[in-house]
Each structure stands twice: as C-alpha cells, then as structure tokens.
PDB file of N, CA and C in Angstrom:
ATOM      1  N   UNK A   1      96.500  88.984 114.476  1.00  0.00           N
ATOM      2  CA  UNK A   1      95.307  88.485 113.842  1.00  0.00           C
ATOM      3  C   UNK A   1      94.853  89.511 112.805  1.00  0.00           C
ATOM      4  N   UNK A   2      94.071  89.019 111.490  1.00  0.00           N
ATOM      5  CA  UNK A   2      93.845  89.772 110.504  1.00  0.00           C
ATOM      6  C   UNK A   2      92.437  89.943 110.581  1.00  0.00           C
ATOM      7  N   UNK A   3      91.841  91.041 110.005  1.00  0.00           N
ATOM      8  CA  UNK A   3      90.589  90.935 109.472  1.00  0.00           C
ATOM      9  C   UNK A   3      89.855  91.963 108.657  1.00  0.00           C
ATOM     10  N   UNK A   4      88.851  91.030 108.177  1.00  0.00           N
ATOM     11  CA  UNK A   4      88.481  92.058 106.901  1.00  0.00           C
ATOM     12  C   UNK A   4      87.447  92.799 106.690  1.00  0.00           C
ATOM     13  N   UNK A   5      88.108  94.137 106.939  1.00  0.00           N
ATOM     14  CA  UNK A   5      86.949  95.363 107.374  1.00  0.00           C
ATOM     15  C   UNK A   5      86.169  95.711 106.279  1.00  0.00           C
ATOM     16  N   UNK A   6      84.569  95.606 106.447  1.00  0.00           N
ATOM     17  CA  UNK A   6      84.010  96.292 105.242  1.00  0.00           C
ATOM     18  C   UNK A   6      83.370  97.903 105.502  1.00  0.00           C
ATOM     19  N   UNK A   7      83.170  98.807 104.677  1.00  0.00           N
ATOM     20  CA  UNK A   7      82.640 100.509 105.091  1.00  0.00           C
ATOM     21  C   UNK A   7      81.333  99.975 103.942  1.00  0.00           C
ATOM     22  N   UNK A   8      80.372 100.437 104.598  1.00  0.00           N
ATOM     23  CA  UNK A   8      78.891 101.189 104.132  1.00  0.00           C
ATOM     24  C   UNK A   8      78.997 102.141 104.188  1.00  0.00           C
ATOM     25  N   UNK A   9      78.035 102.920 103.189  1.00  0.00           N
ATOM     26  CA  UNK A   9      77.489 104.053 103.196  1.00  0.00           C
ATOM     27  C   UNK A   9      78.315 105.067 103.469  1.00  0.00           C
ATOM     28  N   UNK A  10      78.023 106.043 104.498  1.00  0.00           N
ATOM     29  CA  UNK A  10      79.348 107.533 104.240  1.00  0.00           C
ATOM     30  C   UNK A  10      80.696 106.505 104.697  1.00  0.00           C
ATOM     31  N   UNK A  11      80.321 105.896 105.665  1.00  0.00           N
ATOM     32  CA  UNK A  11      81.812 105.569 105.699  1.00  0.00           C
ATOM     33  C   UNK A  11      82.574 105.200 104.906  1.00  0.00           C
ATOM     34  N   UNK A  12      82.342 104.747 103.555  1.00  0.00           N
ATOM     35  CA  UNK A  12      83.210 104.298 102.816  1.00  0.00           C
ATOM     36  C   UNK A  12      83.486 105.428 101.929  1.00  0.00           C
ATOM     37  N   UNK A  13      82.893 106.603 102.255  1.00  0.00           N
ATOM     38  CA  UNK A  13      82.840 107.762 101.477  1.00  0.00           C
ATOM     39  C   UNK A  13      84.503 108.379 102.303  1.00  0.00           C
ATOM     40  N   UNK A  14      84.462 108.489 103.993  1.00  0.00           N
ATOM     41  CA  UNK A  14      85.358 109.292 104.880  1.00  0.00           C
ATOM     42  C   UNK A  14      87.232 107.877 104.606  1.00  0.00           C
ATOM     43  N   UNK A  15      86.783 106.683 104.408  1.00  0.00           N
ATOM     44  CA  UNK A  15      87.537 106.254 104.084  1.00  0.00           C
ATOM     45  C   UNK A  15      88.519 105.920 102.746  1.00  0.00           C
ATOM     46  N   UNK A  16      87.679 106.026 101.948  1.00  0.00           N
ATOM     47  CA  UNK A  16      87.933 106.403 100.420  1.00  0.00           C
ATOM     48  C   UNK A  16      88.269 104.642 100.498  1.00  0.00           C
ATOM     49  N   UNK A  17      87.345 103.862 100.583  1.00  0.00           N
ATOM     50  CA  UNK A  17      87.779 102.980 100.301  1.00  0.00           C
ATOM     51  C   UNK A  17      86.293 101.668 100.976  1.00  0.00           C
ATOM     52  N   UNK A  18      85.980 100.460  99.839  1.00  0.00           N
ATOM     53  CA  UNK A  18      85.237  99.796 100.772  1.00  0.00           C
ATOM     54  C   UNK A  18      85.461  98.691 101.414  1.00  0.00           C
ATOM     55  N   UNK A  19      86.566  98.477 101.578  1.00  0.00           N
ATOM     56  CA  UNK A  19      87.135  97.292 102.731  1.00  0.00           C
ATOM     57  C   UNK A  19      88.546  97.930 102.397  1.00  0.00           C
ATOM     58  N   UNK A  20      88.872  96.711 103.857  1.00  0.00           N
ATOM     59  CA  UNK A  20      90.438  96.954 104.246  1.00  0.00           C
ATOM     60  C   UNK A  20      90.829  95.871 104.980  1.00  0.00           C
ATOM     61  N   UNK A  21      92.243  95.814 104.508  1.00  0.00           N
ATOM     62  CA  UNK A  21      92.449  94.453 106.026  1.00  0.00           C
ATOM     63  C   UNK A  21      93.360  95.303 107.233  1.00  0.00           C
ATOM     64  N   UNK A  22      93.031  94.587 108.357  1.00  0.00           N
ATOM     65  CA  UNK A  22      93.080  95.365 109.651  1.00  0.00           C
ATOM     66  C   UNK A  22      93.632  94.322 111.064  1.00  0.00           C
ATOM     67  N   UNK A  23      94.768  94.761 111.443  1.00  0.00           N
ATOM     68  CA  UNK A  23      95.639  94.016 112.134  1.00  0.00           C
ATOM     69  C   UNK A  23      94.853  94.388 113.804  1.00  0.00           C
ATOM     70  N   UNK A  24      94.599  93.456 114.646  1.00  0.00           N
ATOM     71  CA  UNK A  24      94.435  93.199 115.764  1.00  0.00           C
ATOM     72  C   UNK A  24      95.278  92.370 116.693  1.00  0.00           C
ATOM     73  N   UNK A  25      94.980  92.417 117.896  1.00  0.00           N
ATOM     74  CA  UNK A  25      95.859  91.909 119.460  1.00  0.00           C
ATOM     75  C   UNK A  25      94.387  90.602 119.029  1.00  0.00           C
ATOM     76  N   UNK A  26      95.229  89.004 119.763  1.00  0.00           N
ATOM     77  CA  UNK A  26      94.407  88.025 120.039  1.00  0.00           C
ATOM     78  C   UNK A  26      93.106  88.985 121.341  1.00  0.00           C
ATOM     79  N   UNK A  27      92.188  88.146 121.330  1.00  0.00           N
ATOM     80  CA  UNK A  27      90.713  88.620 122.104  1.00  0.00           C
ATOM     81  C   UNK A  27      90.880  90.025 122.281  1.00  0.00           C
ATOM     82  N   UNK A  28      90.841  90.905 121.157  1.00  0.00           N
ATOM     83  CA  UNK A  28      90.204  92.252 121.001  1.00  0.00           C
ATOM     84  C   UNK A  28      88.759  91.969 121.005  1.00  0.00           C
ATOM     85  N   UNK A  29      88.040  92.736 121.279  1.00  0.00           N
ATOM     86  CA  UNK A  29      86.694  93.225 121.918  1.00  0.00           C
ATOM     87  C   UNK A  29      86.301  94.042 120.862  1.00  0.00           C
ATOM     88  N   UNK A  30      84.519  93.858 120.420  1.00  0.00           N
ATOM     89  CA  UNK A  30      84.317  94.849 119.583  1.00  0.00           C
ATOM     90  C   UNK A  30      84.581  96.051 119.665  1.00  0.00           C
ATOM     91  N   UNK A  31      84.313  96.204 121.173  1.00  0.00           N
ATOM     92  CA  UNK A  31      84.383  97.803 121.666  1.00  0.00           C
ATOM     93  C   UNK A  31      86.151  98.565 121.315  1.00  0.00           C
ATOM     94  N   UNK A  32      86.686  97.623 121.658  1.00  0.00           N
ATOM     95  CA  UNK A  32      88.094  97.630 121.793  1.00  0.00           C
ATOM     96  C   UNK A  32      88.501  97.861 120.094  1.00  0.00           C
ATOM     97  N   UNK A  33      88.142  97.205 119.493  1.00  0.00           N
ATOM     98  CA  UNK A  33      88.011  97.317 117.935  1.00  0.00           C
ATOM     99  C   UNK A  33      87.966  98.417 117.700  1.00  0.00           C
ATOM    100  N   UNK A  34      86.986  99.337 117.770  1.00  0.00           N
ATOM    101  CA  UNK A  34      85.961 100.818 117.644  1.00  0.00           C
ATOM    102  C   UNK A  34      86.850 101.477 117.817  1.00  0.00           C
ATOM    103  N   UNK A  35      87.596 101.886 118.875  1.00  0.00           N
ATOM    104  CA  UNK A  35      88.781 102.143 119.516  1.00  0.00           C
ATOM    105  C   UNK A  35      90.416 102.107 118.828  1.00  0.00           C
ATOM    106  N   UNK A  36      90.491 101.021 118.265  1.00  0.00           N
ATOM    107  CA  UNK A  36      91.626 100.831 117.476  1.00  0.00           C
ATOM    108  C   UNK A  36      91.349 101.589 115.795  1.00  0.00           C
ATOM    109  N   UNK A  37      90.403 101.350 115.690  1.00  0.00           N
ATOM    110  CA  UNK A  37      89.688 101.298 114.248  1.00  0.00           C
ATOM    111  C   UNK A  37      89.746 103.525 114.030  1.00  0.00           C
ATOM    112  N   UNK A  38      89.410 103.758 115.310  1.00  0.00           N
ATOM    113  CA  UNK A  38      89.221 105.482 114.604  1.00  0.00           C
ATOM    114  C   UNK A  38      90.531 105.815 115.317  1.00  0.00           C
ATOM    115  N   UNK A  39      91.232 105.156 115.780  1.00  0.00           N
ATOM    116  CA  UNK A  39      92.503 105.807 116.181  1.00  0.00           C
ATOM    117  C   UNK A  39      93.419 105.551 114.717  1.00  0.00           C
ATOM    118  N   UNK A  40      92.880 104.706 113.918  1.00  0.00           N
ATOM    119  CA  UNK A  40      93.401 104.466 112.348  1.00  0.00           C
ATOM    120  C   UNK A  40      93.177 105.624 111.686  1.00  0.00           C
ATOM    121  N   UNK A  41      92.000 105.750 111.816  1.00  0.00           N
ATOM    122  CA  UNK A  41      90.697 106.785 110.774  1.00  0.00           C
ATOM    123  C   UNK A  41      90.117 107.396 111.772  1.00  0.00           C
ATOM    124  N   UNK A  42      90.674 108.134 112.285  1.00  0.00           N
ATOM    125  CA  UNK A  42      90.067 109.238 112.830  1.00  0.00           C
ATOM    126  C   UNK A  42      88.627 110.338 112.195  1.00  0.00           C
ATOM    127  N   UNK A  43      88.502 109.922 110.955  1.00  0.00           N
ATOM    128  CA  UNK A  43      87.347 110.864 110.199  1.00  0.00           C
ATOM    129  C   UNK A  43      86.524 110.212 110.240  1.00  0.00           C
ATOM    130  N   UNK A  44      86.470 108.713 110.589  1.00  0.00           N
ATOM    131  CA  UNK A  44      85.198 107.713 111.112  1.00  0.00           C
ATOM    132  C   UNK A  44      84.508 108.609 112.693  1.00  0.00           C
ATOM    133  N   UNK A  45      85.092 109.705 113.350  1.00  0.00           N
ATOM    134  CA  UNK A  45      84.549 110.263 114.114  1.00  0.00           C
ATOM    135  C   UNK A  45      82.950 111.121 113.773  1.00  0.00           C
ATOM    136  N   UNK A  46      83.289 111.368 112.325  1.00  0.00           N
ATOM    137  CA  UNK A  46      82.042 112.314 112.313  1.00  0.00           C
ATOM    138  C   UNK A  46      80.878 111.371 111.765  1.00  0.00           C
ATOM    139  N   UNK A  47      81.029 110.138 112.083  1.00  0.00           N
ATOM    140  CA  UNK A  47      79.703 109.594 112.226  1.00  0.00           C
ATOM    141  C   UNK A  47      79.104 109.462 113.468  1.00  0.00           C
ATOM    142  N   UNK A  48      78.052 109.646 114.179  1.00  0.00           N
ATOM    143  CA  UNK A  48      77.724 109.574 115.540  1.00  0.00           C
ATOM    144  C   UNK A  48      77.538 108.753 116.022  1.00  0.00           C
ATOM    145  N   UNK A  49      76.815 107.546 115.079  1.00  0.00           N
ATOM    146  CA  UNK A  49      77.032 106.247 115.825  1.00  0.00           C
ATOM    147  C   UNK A  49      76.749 105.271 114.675  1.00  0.00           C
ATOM    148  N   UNK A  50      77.797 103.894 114.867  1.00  0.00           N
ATOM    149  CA  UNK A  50      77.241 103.258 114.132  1.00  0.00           C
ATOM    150  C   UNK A  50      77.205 101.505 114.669  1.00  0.00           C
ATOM    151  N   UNK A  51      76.724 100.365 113.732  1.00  0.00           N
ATOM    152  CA  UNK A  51      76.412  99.434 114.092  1.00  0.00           C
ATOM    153  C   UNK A  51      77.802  98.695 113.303  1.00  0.00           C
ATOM    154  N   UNK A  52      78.051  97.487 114.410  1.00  0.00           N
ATOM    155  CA  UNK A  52      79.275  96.719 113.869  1.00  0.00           C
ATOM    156  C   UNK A  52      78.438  95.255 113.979  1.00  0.00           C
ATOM    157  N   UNK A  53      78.956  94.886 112.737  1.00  0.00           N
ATOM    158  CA  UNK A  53      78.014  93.622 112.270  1.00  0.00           C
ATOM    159  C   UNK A  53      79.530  92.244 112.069  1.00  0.00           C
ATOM    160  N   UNK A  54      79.177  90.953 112.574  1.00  0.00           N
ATOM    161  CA  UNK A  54      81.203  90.291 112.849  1.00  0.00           C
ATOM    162  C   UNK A  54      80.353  89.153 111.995  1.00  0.00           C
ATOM    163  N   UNK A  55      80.835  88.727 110.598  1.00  0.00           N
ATOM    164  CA  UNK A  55      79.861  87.546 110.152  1.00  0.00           C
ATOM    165  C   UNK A  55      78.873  87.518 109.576  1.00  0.00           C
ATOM    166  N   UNK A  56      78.488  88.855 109.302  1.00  0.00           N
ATOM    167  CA  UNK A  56      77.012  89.381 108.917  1.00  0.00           C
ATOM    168  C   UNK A  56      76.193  88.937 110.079  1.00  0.00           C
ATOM    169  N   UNK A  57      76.154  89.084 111.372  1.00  0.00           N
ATOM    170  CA  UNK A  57      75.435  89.291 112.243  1.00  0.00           C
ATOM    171  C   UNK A  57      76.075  90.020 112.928  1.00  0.00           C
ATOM    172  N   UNK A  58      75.201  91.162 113.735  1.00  0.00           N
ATOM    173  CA  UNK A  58      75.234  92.856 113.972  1.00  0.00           C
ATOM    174  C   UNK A  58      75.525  91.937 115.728  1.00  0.00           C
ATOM    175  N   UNK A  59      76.923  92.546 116.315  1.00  0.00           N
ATOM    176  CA  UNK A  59      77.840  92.288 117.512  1.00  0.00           C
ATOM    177  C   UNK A  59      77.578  93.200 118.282  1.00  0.00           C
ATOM    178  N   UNK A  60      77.507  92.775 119.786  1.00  0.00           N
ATOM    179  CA  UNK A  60      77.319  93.596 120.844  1.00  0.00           C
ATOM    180  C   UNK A  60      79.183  93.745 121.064  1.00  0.00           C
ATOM    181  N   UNK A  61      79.595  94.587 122.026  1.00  0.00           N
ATOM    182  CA  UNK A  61      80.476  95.232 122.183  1.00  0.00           C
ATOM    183  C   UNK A  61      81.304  94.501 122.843  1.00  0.00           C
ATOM    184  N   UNK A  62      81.187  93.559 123.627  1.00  0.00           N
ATOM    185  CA  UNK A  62      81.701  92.294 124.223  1.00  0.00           C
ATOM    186  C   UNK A  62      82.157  90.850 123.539  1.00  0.00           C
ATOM    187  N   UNK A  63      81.450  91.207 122.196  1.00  0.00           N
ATOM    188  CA  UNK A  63      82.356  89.756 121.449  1.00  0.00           C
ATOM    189  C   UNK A  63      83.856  89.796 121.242  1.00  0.00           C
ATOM    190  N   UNK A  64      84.294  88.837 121.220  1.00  0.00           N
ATOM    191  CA  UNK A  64      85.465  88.723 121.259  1.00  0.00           C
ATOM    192  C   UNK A  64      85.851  88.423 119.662  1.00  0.00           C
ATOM    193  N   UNK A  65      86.929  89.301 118.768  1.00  0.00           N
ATOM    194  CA  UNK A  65      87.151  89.397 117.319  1.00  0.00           C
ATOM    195  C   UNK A  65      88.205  87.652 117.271  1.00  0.00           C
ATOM    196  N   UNK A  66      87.664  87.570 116.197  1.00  0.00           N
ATOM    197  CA  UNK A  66      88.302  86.019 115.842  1.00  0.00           C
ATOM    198  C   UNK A  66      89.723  86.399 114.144  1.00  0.00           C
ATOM    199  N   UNK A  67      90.415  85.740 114.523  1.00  0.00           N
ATOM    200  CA  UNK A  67      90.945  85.753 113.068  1.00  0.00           C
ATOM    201  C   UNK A  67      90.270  85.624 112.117  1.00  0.00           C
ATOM    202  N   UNK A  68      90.538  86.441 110.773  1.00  0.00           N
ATOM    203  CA  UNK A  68      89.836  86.052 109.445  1.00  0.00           C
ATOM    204  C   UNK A  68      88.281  86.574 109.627  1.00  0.00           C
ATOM    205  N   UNK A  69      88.192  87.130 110.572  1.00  0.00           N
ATOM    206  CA  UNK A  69      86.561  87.489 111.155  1.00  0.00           C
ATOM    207  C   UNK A  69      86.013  89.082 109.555  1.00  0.00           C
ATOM    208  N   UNK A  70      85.277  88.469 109.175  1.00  0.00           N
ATOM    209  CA  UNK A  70      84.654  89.871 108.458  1.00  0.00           C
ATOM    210  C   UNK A  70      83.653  90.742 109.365  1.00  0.00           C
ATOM    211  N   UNK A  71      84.383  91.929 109.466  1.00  0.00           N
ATOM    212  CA  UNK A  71      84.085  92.920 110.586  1.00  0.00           C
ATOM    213  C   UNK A  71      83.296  93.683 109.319  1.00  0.00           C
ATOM    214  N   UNK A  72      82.112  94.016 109.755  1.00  0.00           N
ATOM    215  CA  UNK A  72      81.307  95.338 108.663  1.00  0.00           C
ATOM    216  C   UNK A  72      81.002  96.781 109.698  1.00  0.00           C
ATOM    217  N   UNK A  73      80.953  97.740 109.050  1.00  0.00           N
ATOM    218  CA  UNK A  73      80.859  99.230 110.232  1.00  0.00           C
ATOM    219  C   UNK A  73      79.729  99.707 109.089  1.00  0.00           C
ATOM    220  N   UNK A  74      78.424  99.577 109.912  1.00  0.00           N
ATOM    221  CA  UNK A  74      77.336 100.217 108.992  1.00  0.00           C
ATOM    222  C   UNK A  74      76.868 101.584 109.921  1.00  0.00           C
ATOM    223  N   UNK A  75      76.840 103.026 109.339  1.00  0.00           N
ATOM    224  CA  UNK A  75      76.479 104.129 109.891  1.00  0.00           C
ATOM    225  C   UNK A  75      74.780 104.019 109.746  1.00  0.00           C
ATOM    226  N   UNK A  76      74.298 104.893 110.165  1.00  0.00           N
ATOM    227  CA  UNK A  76      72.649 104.713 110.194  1.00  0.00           C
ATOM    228  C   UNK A  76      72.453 105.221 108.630  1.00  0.00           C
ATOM    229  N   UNK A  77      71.240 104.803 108.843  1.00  0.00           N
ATOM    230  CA  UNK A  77      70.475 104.814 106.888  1.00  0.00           C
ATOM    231  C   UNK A  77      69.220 105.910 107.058  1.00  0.00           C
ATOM    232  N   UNK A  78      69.220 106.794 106.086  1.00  0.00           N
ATOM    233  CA  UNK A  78      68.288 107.510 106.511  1.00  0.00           C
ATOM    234  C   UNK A  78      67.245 107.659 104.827  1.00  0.00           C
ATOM    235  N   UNK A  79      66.357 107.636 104.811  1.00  0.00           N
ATOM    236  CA  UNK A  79      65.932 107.772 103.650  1.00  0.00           C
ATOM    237  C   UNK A  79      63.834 107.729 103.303  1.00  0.00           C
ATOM    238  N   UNK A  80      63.834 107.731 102.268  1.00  0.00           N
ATOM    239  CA  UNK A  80      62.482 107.973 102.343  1.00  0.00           C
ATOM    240  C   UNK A  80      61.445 106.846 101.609  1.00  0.00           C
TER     241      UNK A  80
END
C-alpha cells in the first residue's frame, strides 16, 4: 500500500523534502507508521513529539492506514 507523506515545519527542514510517497504492510497502525517512518528517517527523532493528521484530520494511534491515505507529520508550532 502507498501513501502520501506530507512534512511541516522543521520536519520538512530534517527531511529535505515536503512530501514523499511511502510504502506500507495492509492495516499498519498509526503508531506502527511512526515506527516505520523514523526507522526511514531516523533525524525525524529530534523532534520530541509530534501530531499525525490521516485526511487532514489529526489520528489517534490506533487508526488503521488505508491506501492512497494522505498521512501529514506536524511537529509543534511555537511562536508569538
């Protein structure tokens, strides 16, 4: 199954890049995703935490990834 990863903010800075397409197992798990995803990009580590949004709505860790699914990885926003 394919899908199409988008990077916000630093992350698209540690990836050098702002999307990607990204090969998954049928019923990968967001969490499971997270997992696959910095074992890719390991420099996605030095963010501490971030929010995964499947559809433009922000996914708890238990959804199950769909083909063709637009996966977004937004790090926190800090600003004034």
């Amino acid at each position: 199954m394919n899908l199409k990863v988008l990077f916000f903010g630093v992350a698209t800075d540690l990836i050098g890049a702002k999307s990607i397409s990204f090969s998954i197992s049928p019923n990968t798990t967001v969490s499971e995703f997270k997992i696959l995803i910095q074992e890719k990009y390991p420099q996605l580590s030095q963010i501490n935490s971030y929010a995964i949004a499947v559809n433009e709505n922000y996914a708890n860790d238990q959804m199950v990834l769909k083909n063709n699914d637009v996966v977004a990885i937004i790090p926190p926003v800090s600003g004034g």
